[in-house]
Protein backbone atom coordinates (compact mmCIF):
# COMPACT_ATOMS: atom_id res chain seq x y z
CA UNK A 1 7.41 -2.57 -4.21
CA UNK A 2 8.39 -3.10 -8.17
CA UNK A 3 11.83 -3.47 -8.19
CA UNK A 4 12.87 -1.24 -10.46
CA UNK A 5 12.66 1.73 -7.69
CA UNK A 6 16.06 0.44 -6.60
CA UNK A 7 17.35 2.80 -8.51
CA UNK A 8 15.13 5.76 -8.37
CA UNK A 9 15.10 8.75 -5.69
CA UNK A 10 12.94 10.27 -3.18
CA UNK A 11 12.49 14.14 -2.32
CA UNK A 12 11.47 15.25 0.78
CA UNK A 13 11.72 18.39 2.43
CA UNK A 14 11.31 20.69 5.42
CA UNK A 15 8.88 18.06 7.40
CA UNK A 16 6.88 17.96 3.43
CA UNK A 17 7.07 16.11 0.86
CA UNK A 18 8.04 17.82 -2.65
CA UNK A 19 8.04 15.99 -5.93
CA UNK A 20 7.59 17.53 -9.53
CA UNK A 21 7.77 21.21 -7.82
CA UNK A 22 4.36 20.56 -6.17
CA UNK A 23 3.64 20.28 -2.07
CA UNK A 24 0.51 19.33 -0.77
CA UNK A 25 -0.45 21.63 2.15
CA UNK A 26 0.06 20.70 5.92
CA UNK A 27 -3.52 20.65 6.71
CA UNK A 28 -7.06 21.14 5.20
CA UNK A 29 -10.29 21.05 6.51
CA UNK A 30 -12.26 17.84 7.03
CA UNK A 31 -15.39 19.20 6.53
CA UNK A 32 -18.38 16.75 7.70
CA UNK A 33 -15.60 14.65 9.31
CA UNK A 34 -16.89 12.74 12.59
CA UNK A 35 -13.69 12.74 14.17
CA UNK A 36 -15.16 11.18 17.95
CA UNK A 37 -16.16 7.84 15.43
CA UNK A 38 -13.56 7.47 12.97
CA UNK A 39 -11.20 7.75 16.69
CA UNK A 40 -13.32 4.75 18.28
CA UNK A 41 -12.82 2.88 14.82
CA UNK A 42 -9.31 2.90 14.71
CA UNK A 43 -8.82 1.68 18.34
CA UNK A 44 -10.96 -1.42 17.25
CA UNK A 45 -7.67 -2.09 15.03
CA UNK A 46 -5.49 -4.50 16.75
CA UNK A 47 -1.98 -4.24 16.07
CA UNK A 48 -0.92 -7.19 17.80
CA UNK A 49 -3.44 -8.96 15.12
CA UNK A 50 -1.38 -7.24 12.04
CA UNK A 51 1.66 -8.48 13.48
CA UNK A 52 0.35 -12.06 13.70
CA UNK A 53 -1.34 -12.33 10.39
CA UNK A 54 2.83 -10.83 9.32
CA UNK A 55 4.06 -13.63 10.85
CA UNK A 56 1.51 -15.57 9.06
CA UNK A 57 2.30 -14.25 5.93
CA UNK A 58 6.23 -14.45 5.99
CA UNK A 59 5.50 -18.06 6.54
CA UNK A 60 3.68 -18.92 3.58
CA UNK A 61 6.25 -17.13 1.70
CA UNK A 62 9.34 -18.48 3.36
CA UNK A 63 7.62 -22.18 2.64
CA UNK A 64 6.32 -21.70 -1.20
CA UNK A 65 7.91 -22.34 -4.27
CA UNK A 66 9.24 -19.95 -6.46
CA UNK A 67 7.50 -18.77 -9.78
CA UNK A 68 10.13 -20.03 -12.33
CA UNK A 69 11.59 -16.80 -13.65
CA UNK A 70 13.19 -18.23 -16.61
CA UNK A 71 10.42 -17.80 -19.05
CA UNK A 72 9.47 -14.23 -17.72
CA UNK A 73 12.15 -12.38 -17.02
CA UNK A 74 15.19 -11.84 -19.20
CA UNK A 75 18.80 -13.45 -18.61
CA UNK A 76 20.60 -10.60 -17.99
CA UNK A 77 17.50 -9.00 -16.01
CA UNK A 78 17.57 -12.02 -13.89
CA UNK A 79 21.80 -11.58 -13.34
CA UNK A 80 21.28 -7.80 -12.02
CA UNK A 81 18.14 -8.55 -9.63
CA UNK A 82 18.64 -12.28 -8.50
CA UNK A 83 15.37 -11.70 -6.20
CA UNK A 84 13.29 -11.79 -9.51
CA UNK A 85 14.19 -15.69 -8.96
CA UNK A 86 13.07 -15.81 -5.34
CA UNK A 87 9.25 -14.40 -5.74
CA UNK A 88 6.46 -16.20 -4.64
CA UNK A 89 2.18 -15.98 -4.61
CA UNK A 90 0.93 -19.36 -4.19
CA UNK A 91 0.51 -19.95 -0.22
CA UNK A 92 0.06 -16.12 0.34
CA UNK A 93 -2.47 -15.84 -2.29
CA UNK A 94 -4.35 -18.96 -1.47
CA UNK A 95 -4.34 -17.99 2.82
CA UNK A 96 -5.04 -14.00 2.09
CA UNK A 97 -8.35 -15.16 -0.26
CA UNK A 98 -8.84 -17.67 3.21
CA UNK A 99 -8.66 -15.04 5.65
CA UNK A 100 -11.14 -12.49 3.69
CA UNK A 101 -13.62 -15.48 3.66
CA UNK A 102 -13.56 -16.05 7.14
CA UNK A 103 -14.80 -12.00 7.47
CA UNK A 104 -18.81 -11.41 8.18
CA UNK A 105 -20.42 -9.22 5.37
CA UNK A 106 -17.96 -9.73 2.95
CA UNK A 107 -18.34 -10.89 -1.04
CA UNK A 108 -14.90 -12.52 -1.97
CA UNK A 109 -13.96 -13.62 -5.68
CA UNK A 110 -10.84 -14.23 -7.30
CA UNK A 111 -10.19 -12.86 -10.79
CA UNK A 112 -7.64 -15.06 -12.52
CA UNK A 113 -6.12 -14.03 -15.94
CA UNK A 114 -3.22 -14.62 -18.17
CA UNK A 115 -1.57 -11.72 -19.72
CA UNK A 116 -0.20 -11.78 -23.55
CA UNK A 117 3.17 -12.83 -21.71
CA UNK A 118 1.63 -15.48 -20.23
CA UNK A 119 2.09 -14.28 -17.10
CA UNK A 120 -0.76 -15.72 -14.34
CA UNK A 121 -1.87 -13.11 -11.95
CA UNK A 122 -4.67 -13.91 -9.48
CA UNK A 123 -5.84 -10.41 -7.76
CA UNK A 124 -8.46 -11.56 -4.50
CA UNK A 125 -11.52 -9.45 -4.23
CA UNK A 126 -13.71 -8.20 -1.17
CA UNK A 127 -16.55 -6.32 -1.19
CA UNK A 128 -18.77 -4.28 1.90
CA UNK A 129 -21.40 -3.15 -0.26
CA UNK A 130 -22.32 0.44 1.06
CA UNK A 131 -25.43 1.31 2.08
CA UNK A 132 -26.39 4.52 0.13
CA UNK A 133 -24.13 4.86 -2.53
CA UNK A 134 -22.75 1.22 -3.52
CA UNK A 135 -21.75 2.19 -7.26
CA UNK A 136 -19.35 4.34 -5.81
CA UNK A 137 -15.91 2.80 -4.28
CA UNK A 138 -13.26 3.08 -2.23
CA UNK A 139 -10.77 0.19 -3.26
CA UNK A 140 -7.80 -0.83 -0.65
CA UNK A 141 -5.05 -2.74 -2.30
CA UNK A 142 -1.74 -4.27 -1.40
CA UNK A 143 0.03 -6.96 -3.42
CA UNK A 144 0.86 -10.33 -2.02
CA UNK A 145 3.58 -11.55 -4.10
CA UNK A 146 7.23 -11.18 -2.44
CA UNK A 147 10.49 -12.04 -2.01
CA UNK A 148 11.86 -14.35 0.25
CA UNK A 149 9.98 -13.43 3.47
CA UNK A 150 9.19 -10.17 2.26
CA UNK A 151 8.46 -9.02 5.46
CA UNK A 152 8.09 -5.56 4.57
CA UNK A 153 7.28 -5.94 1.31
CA UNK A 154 4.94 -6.66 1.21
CA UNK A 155 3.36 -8.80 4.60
CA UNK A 156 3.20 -5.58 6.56
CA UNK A 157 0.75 -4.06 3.77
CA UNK A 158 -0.63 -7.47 3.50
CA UNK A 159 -1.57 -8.09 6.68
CA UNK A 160 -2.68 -3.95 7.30
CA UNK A 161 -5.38 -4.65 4.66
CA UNK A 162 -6.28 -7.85 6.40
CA UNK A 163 -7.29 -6.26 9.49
CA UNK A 164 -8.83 -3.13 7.93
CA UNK A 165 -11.25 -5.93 6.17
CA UNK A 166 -11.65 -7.70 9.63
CA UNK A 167 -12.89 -4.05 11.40
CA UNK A 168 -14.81 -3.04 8.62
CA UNK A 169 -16.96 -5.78 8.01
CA UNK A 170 -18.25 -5.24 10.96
CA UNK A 171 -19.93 -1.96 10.15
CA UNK A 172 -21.47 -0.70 7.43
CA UNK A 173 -20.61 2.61 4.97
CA UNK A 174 -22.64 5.09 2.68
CA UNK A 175 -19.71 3.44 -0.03
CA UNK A 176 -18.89 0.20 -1.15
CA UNK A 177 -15.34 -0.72 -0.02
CA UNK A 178 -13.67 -3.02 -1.96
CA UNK A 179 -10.40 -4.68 -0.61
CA UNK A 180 -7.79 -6.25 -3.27
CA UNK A 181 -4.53 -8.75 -3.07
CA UNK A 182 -2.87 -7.66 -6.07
CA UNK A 183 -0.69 -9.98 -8.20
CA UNK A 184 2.49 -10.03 -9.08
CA UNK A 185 3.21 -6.57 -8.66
CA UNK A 186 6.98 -7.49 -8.42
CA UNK A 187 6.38 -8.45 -12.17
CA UNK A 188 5.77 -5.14 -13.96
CA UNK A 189 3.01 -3.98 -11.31
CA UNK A 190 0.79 -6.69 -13.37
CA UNK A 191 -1.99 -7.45 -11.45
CA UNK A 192 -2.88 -3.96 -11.01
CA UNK A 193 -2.59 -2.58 -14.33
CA UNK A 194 -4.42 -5.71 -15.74
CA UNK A 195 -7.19 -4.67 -13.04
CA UNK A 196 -7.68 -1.00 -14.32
CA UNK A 197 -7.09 -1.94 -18.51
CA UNK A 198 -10.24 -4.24 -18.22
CA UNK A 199 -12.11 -1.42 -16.86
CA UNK A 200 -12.69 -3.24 -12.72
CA UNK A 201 -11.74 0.23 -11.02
CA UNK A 202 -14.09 2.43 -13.34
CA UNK A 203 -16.58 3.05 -10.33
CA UNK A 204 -13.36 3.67 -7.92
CA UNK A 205 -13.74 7.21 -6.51
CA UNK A 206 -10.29 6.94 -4.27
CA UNK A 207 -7.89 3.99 -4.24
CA UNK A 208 -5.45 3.66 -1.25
CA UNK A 209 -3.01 1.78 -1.84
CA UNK A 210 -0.43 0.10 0.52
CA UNK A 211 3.19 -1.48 0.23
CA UNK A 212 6.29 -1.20 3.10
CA UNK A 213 4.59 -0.39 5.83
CA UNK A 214 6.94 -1.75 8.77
CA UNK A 215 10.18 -0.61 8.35
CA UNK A 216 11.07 2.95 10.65
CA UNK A 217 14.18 4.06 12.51
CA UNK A 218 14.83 6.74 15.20
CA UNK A 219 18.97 7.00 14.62
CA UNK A 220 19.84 10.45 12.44
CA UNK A 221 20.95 9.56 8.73
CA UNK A 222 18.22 6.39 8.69
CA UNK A 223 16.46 8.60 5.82
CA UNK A 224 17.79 9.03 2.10
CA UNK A 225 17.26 11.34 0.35
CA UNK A 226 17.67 13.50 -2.82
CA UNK A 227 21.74 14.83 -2.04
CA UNK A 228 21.41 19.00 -1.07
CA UNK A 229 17.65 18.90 -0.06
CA UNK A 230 16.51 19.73 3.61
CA UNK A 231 14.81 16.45 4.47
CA UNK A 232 14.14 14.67 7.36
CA UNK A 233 16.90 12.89 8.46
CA UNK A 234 15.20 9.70 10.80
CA UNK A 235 13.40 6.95 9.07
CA UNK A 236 10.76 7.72 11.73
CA UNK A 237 7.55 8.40 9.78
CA UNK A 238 5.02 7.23 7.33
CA UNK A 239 5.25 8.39 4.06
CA UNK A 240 1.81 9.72 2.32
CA UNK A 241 2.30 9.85 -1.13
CA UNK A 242 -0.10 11.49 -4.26
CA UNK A 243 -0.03 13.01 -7.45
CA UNK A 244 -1.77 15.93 -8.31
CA UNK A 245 -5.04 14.32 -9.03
CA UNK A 246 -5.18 13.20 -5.58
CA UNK A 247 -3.29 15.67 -3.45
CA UNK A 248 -6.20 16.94 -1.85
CA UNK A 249 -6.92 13.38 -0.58
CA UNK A 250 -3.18 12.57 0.61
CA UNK A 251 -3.91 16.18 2.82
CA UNK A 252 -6.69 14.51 4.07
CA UNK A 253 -5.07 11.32 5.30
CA UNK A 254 -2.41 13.69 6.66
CA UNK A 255 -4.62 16.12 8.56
CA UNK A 256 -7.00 12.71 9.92
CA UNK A 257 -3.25 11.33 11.09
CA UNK A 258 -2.86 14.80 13.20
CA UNK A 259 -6.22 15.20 14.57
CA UNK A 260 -6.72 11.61 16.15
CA UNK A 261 -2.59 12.00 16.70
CA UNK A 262 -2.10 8.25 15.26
CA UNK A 263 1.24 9.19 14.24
CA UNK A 264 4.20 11.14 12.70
CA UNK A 265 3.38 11.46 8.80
CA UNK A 266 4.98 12.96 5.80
CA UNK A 267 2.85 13.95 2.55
CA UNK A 268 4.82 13.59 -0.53
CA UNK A 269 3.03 15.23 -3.71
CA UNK A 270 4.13 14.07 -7.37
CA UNK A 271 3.22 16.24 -9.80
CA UNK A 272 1.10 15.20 -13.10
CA UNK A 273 1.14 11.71 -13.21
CA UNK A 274 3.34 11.60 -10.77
CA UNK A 275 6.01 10.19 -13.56
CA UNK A 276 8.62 12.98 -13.76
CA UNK A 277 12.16 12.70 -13.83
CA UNK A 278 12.28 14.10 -9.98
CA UNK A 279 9.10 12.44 -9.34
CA UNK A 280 9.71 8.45 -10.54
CA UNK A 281 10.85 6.92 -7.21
CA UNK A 282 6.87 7.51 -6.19
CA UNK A 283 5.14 5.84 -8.86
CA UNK A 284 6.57 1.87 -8.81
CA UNK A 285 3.59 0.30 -6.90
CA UNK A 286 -0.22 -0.95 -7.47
CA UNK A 287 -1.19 2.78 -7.39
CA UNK A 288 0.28 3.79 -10.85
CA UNK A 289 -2.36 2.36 -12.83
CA UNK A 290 -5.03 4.09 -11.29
CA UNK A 291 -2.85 7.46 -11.75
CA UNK A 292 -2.29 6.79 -15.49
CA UNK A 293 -6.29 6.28 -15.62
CA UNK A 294 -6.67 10.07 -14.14
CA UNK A 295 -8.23 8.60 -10.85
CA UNK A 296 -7.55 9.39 -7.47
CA UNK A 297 -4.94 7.09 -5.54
CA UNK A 298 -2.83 7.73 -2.53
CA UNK A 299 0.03 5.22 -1.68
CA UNK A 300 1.08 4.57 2.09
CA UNK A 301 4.85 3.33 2.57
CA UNK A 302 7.93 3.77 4.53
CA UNK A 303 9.65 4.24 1.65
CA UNK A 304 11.42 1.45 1.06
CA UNK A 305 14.78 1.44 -0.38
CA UNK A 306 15.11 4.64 0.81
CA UNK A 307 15.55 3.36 3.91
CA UNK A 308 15.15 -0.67 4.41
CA UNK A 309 18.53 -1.84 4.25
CA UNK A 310 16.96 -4.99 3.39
CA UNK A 311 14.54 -4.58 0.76
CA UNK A 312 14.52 -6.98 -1.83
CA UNK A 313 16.71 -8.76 0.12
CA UNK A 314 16.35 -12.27 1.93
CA UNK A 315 17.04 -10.44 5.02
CA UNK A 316 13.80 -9.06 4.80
CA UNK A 317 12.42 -10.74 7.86
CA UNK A 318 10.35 -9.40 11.02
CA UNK A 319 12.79 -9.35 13.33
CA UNK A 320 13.65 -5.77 11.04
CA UNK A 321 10.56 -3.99 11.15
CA UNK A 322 8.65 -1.82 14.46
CA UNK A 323 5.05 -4.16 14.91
CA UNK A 324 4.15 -1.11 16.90
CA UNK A 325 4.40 1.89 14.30
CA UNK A 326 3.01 -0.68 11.63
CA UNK A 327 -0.22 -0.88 13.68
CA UNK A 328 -0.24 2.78 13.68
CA UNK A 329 0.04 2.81 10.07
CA UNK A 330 -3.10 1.01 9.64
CA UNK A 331 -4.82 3.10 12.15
CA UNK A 332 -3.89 6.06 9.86
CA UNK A 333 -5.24 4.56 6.56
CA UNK A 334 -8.54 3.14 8.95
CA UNK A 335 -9.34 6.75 9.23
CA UNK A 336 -9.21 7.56 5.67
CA UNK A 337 -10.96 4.95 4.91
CA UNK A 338 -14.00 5.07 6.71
CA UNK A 339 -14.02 8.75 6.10
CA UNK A 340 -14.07 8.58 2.53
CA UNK A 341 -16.90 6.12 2.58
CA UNK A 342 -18.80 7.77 5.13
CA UNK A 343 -19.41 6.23 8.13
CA UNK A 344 -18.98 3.82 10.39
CA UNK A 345 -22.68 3.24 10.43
């Protein structure tokens, strides 16, 4: 998660989220919904395999080299948030683009660039073609750059999308779904805006985006929030976060959570653009872009900072996080998913 959300703050309220002055409604019909499939689906994700391919991940990272920070990011930039020095891509990039290749049914490319800074970024693309309606996407993103370990952010959304792609390629959907690494999100959320400006998510109908997904805590008090709100006071749910061009899809992903009862989940709606004053501290991830580009993007996270004692830090390891409620999380975006691409098949 971009690191500027350090300083940012998160509303929630009375078991919903509120951002901007706008809520997204408990639950809405899932009309045409095959709830009996999209149920058998998720229990073919494996959460002991997202916790390995976390393990995996933290690896690479805690083995890589660091992107030399000097020529990117400013001196006194580098003096407030030292972790801008401790960000790598390299191993995770290369053994994320590995893993997707190893995955039946799949197209994989990468889609290197250098931005005006001359900052690299490297986004990994995989593609199920859908069956019926193949101009017409659902993209699944999470970035692979991180700090340290970054065992939360961002292996745990790393290694969700991993086995998502795994499970999926083994059916087939009326839509194409398209899974993407993103770059260097730490950076300025580059790899993802770089990805929308050149026009690569004009046939996305929904993004779904993902980035902290591990982190959760049953004590009272583990959940910040805005001072003098009612909020929920345990860091013991999954955040589901839109704007108002896609608040009808974050109700969707929140009513799918409660029908196949995958787990406890909190919609959080951003109003606009989801860039408000009140409404900042849910924008700083790989689903921005898309908002800024009026398309439809929902963003899955345990909210980070607001409760991660050690995000962004090099304590950010897996001994922290809850492998169990992590492989719900996935189970929860499976559903939405492979309902908004209509299937399985």
């Amino acid at each position: 998660m971009s690191f500027p959300l350090r300083s940012s703050l998160l509303l929630l309220a009375g078991g919903l989220g509120l951002a901007g002055g706008t809520a997204c409604a408990p639950t809405q019909p899932l009309e045409g919904a095959d709830l009996p499939a999209l149920q058998a689906l998720t229990e073919e994700i494996q959460p002991e395999r997202v916790w390995s391919d976390l393990l995996e991940l933290t690896q690479k990272h805690a083995s890589d080299q660091s992107i030399d920070c000097a020529p990117l990011v400013p001196e006194a930039t580098r003096e407030k948030f030292p972790e801008l020095c401790h960000l790598s891509n390299s191993l995770s990039g290369a053994w994320v683009h590995s893993r997707l290749q190893s995955f039946d049914g799949l197209s994989v490319t990468g889609d290197e660039s250098f931005g005006e800074n001359g900052m690299r970024t490297n986004n990994i693309v995989a593609e199920l073609k859908g069956v019926s309606k193949p101009d017409e996407v659902i993209l699944v993103g999470a970035h692979f750059d991180a700090f340290w370990q970054g065992a939360d952010d961002n292996s745990s959304g790393v290694a969700a999308l991993l086995e998502l792609a795994r499970v999926f390629s083994r059916h087939r959907f009326e839509r194409t779904i398209r899974f993407v690494g993103f770059d260097m999100e730490e950076y300025g959320i580059s790899g993802s805006h770089r990805y929308v400006k050149e026009g690569k998510g004009e046939q996305v109908v929904t993004a779904i985006v993902f980035d902290g997904l591990g982190y959760y805590s049953d004590e009272e008090g583990s959940q910040q929030s805005l001072p003098g709100l009612p909020s929920p006071s345990k860091a013991d749910f999954l955040a589901i976060i839109g704007n108002d061009d896609s608040s009808h899809e974050a109700s969707q992903v929140y009513a799918l959570g409660n029908e196949l009862k995958l787990m406890n989940t909190v919609p959080l709606i951003s109003s606009g653009h989801g860039t408000s004053t009140m409404g900042f501290a849910l924008t700083l991830s790989d689903h921005l872009p898309f908002w800024f580009n009026h398309q439809k993007a929902v963003f899955l996270t345990d909210t980070a900072p607001f409760r991660n004692p050690h995000y962004h830090l090099e304590t950010d390891t897996p001994d922290t996080l809850d492998p169990i409620r992590l492989g719900q999380a996935t189970r929860v975006a499976a559903a939405a998913i492979a309902f908004w691409a209509g299937g399985p098949q």
